[in-house]
PDB file of N, CA and C in Angstrom:
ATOM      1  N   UNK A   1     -37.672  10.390  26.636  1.00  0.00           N
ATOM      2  CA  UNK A   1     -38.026   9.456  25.583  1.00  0.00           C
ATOM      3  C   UNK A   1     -38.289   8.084  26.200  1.00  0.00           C
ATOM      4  N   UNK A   2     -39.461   7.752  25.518  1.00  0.00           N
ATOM      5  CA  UNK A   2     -39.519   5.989  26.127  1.00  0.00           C
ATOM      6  C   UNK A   2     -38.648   4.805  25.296  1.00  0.00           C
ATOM      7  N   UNK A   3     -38.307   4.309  25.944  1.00  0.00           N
ATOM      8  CA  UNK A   3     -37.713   3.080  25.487  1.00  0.00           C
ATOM      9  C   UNK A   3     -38.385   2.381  23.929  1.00  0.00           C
ATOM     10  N   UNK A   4     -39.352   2.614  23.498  1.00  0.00           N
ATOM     11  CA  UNK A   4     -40.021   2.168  22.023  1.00  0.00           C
ATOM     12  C   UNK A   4     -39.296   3.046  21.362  1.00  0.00           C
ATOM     13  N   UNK A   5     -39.121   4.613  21.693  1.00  0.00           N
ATOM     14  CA  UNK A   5     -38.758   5.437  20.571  1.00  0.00           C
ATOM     15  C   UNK A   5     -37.348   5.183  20.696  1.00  0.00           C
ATOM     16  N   UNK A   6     -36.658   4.917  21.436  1.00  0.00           N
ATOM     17  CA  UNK A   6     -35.025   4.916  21.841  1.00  0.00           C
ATOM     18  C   UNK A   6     -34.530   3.804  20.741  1.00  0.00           C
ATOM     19  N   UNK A   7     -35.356   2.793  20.699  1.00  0.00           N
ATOM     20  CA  UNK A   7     -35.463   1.702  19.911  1.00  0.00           C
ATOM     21  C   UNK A   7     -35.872   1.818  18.584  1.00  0.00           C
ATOM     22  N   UNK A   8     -36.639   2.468  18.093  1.00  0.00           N
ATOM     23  CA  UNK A   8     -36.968   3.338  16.900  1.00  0.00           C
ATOM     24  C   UNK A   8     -36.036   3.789  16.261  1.00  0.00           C
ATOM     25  N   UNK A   9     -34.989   4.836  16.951  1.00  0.00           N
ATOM     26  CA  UNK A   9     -34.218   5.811  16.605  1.00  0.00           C
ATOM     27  C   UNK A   9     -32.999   4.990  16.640  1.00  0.00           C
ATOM     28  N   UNK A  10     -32.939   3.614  17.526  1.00  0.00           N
ATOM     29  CA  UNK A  10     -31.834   3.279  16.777  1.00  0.00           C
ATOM     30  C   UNK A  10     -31.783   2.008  15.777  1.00  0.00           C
ATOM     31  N   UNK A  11     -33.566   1.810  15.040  1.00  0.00           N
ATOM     32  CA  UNK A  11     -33.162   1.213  14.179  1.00  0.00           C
ATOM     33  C   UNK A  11     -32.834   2.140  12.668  1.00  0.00           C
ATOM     34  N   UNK A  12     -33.435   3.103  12.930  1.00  0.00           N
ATOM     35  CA  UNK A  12     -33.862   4.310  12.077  1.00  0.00           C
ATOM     36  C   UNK A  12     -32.295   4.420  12.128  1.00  0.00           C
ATOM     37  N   UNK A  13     -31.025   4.645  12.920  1.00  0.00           N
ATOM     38  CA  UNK A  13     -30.015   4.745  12.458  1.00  0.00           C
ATOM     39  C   UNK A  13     -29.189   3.510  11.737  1.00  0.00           C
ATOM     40  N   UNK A  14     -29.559   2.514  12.387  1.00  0.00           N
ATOM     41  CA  UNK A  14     -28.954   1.005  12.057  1.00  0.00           C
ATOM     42  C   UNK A  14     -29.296   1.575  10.510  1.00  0.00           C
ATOM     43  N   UNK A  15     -30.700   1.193  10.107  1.00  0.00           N
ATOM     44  CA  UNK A  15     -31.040   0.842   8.949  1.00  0.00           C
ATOM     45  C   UNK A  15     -29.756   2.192   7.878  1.00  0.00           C
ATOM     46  N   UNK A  16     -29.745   3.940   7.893  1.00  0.00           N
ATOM     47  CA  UNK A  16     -29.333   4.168   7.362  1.00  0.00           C
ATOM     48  C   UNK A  16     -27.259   4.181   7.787  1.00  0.00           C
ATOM     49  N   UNK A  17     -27.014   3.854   8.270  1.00  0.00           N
ATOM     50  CA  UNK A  17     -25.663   3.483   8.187  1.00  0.00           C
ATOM     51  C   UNK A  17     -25.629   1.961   7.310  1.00  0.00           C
ATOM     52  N   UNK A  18     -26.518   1.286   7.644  1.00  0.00           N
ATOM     53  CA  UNK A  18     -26.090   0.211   6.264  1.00  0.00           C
ATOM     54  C   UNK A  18     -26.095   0.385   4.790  1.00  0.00           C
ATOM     55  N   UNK A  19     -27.230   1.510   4.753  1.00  0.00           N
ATOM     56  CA  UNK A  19     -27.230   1.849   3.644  1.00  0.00           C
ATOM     57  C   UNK A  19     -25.901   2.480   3.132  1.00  0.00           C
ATOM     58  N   UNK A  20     -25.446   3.236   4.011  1.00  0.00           N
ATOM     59  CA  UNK A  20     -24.445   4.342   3.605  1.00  0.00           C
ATOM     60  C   UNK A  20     -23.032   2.913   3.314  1.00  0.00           C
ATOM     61  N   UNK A  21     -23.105   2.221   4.478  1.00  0.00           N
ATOM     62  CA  UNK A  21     -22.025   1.437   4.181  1.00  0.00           C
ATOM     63  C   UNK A  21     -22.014   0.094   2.567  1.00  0.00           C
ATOM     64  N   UNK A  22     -23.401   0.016   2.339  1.00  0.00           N
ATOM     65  CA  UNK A  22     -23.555  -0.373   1.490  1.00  0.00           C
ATOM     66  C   UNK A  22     -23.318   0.450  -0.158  1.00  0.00           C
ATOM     67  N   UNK A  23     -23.215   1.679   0.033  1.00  0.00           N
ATOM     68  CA  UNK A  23     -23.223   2.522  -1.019  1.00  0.00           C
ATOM     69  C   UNK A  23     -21.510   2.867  -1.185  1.00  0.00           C
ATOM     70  N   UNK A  24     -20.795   2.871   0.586  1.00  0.00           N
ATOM     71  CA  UNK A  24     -18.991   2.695   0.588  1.00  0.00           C
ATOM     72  C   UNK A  24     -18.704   1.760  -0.137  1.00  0.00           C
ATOM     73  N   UNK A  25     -19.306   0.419   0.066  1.00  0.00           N
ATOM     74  CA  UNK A  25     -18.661  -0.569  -0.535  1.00  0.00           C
ATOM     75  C   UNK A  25     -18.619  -0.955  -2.172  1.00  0.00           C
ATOM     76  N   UNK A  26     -19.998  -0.428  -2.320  1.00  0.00           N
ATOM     77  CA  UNK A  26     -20.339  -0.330  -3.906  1.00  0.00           C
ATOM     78  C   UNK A  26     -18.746   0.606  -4.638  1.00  0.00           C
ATOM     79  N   UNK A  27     -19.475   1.508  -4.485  1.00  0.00           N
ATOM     80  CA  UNK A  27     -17.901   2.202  -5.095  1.00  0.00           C
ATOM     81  C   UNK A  27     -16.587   1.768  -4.531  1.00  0.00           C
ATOM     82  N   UNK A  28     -16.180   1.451  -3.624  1.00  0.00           N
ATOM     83  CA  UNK A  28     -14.904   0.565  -3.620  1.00  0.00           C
ATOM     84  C   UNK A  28     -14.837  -0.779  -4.583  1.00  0.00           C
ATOM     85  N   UNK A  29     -15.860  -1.568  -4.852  1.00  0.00           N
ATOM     86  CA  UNK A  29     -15.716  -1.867  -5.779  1.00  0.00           C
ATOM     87  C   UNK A  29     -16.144  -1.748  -7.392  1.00  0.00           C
ATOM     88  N   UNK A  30     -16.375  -0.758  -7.599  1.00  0.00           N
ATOM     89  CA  UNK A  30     -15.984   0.364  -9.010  1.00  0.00           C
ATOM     90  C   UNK A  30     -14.895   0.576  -9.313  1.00  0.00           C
ATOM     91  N   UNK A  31     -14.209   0.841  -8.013  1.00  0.00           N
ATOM     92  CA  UNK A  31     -12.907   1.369  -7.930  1.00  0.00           C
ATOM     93  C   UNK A  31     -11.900   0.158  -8.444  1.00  0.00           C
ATOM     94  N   UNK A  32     -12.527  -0.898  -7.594  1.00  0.00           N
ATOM     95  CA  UNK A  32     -11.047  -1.932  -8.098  1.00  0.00           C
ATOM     96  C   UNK A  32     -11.419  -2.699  -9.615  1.00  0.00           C
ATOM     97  N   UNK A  33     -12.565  -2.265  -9.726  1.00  0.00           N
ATOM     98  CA  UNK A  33     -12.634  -3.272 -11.059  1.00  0.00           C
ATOM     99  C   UNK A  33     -12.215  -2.311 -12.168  1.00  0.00           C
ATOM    100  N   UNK A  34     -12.121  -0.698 -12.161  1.00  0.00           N
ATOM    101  CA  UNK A  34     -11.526  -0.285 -12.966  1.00  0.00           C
ATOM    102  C   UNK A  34      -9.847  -0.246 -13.359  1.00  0.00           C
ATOM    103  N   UNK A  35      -9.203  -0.815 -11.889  1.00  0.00           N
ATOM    104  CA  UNK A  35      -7.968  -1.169 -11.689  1.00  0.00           C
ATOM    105  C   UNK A  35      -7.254  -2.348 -12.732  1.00  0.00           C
ATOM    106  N   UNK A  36      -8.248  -2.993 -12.871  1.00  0.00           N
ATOM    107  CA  UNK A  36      -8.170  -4.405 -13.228  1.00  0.00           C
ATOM    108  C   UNK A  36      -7.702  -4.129 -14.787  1.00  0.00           C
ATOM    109  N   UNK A  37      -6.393  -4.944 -14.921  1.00  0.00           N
ATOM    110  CA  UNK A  37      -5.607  -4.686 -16.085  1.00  0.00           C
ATOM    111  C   UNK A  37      -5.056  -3.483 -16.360  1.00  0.00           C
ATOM    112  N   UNK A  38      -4.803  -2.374 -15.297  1.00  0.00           N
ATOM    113  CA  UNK A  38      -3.861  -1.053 -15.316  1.00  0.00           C
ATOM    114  C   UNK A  38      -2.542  -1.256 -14.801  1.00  0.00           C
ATOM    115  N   UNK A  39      -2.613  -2.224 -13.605  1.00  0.00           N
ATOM    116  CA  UNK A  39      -1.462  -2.445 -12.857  1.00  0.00           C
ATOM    117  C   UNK A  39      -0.645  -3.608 -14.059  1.00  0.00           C
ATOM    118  N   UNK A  40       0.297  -2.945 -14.597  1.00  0.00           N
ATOM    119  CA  UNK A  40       1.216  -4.007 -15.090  1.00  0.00           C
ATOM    120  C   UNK A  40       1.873  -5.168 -14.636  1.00  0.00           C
ATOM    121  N   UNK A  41       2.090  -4.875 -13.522  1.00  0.00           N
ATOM    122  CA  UNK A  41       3.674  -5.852 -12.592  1.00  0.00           C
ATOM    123  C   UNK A  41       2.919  -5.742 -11.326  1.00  0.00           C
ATOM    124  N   UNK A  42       3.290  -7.230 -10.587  1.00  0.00           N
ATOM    125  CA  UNK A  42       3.158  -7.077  -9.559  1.00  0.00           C
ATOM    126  C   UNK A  42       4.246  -6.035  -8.812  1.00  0.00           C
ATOM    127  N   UNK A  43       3.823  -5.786  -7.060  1.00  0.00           N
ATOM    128  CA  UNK A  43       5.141  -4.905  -6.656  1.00  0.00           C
ATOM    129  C   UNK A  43       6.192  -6.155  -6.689  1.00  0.00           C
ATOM    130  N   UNK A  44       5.919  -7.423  -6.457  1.00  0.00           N
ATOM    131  CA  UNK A  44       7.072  -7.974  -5.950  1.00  0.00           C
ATOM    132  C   UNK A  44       8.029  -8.163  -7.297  1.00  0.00           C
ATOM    133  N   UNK A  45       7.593  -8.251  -8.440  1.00  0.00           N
ATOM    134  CA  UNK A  45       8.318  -8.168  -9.894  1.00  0.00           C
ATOM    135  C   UNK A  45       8.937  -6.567  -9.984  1.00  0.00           C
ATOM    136  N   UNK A  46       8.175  -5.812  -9.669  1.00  0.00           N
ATOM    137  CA  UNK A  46       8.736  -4.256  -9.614  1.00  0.00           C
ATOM    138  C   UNK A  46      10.033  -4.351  -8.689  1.00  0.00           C
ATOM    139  N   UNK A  47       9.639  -4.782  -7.314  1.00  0.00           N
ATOM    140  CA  UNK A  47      11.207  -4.683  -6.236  1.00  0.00           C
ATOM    141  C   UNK A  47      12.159  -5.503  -7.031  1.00  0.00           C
ATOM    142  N   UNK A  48      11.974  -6.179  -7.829  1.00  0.00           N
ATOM    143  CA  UNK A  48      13.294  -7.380  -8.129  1.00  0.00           C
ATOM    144  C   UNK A  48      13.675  -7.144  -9.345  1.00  0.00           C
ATOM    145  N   UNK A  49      13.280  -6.332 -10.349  1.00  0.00           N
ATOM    146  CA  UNK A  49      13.969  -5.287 -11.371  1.00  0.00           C
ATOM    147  C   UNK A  49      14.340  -4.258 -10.679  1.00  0.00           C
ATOM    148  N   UNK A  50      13.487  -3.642  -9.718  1.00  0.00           N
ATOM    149  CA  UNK A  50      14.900  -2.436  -8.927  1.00  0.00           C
ATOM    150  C   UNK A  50      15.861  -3.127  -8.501  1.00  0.00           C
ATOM    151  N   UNK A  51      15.774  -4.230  -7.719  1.00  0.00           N
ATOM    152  CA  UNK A  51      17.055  -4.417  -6.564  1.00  0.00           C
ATOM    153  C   UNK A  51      18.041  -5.411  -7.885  1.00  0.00           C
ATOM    154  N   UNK A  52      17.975  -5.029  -9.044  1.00  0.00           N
ATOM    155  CA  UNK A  52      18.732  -5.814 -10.192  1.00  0.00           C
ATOM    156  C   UNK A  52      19.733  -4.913 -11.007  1.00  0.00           C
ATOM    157  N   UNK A  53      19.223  -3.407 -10.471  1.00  0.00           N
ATOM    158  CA  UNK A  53      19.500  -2.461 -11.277  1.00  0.00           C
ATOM    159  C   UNK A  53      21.010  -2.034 -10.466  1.00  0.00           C
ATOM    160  N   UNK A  54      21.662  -1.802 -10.460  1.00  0.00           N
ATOM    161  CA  UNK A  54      22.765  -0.744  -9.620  1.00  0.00           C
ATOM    162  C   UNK A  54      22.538  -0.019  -9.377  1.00  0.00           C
ATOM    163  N   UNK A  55      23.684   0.727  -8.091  1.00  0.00           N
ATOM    164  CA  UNK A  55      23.031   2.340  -7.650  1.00  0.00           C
ATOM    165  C   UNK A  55      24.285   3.496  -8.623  1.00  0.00           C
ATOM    166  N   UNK A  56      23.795   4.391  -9.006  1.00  0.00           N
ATOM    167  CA  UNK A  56      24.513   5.356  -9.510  1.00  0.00           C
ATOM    168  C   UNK A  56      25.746   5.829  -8.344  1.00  0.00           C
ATOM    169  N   UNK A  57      26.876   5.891  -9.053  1.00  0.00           N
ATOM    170  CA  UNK A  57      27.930   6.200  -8.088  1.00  0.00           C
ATOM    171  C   UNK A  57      27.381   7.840  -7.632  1.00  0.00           C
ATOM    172  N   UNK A  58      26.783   8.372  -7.993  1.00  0.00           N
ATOM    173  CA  UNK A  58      26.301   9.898  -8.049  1.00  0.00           C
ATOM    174  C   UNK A  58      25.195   9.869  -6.849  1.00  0.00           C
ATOM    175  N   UNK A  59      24.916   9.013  -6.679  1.00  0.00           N
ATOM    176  CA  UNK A  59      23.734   8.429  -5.704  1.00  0.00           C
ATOM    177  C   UNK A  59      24.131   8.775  -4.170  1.00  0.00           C
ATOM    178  N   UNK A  60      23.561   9.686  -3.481  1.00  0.00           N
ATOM    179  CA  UNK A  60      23.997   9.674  -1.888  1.00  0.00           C
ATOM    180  C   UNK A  60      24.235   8.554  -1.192  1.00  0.00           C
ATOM    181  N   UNK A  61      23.158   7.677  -1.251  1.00  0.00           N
ATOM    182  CA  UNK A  61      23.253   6.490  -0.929  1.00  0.00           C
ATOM    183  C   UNK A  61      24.879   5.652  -1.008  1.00  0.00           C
ATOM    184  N   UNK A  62      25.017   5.495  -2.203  1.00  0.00           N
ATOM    185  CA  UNK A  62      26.383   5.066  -2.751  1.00  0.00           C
ATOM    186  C   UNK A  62      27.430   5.622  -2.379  1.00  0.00           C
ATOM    187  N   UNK A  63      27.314   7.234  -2.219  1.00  0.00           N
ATOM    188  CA  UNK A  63      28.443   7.876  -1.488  1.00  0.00           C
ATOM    189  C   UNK A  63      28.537   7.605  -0.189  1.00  0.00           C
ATOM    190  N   UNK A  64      27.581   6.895   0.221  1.00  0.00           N
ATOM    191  CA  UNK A  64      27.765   7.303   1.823  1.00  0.00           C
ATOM    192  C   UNK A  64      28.312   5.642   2.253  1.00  0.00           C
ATOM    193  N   UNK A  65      28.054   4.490   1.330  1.00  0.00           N
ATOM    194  CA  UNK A  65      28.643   3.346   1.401  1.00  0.00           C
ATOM    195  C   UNK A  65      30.047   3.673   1.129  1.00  0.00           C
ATOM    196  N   UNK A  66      30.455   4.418  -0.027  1.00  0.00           N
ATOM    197  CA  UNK A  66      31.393   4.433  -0.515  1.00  0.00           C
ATOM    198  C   UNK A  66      32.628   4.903   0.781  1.00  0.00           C
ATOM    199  N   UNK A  67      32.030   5.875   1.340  1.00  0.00           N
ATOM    200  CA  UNK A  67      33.025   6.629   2.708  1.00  0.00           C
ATOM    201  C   UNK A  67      33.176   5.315   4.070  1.00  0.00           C
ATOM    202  N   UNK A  68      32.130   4.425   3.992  1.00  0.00           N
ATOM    203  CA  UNK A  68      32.353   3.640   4.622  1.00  0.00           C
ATOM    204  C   UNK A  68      33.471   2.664   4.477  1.00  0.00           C
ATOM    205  N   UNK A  69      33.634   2.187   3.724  1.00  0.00           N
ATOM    206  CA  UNK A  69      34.870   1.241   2.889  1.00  0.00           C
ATOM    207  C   UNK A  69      34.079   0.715   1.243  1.00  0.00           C
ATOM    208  N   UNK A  70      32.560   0.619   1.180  1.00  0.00           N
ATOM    209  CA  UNK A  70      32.340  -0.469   0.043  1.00  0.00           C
ATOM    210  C   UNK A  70      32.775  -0.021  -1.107  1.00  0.00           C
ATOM    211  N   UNK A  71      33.099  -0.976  -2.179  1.00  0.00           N
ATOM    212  CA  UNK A  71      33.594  -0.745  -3.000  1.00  0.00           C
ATOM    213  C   UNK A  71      32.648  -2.007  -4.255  1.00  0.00           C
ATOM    214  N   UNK A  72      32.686  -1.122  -5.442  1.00  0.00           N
ATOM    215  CA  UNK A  72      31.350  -1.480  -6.677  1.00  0.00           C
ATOM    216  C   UNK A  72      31.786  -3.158  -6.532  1.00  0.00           C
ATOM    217  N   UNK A  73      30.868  -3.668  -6.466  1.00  0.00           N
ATOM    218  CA  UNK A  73      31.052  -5.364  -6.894  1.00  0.00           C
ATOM    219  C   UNK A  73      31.226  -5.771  -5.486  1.00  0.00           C
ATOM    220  N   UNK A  74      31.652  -5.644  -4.323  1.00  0.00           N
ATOM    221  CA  UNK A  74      31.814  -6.288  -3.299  1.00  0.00           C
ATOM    222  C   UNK A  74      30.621  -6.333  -2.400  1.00  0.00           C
ATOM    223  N   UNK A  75      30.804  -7.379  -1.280  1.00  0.00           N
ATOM    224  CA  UNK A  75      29.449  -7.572  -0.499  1.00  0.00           C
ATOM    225  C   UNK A  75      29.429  -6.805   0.714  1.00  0.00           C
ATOM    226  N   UNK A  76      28.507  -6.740   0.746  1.00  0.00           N
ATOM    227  CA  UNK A  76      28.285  -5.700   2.196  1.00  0.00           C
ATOM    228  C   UNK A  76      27.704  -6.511   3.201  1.00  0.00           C
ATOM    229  N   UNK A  77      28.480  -6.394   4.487  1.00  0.00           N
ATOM    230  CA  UNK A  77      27.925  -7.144   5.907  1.00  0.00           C
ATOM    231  C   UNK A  77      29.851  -8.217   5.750  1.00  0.00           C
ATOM    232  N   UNK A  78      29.647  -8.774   7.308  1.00  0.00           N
ATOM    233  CA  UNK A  78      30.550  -9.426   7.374  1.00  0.00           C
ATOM    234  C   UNK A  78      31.066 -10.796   6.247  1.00  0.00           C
ATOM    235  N   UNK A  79      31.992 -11.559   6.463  1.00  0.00           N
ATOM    236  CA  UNK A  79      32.259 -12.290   4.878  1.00  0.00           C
ATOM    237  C   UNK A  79      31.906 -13.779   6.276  1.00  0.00           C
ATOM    238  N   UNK A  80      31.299 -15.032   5.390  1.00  0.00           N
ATOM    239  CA  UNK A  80      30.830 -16.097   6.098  1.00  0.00           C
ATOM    240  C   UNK A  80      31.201 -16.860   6.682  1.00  0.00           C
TER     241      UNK A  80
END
């Protein structure tokens, strides 16, 4: 191949990968604008009603503090 067609073939690819990437991006944003007003809560409002909630004493988690020494209401890590 001569160097004109080498050059050819790679605008002939340039040109359709933009397209294609232009057609990715389109629907990514389809995607988020249908998002828009589904998400209730941010995550960071979501983590701070979980970490508000207690853990169920039934909770592995809790059992496995519990075998350690902690006990409901007290702090965990050294005292200041």
């Amino acid at each position: 191949m001569a160097g004109d067609e080498l050059d050819a073939l790679l605008d002939a690819y340039t040109a359709q990968a933009e397209q294609e990437n232009k057609k990715l991006e389109s629907k990514a944003k389809r995607g988020r604008e249908k998002l828009v007003g589904k998400v209730p809560m941010s995550m960071s409002r979501v983590r701070e009603e979980a970490l508000q909630q207690p853990i169920d004493r039934n909770n592995k988690g809790f059992k496995l503090l519990a075998a350690m020494g902690y006990r409901e209401g007290s702090a965990l890590g050294k005292p200041l």
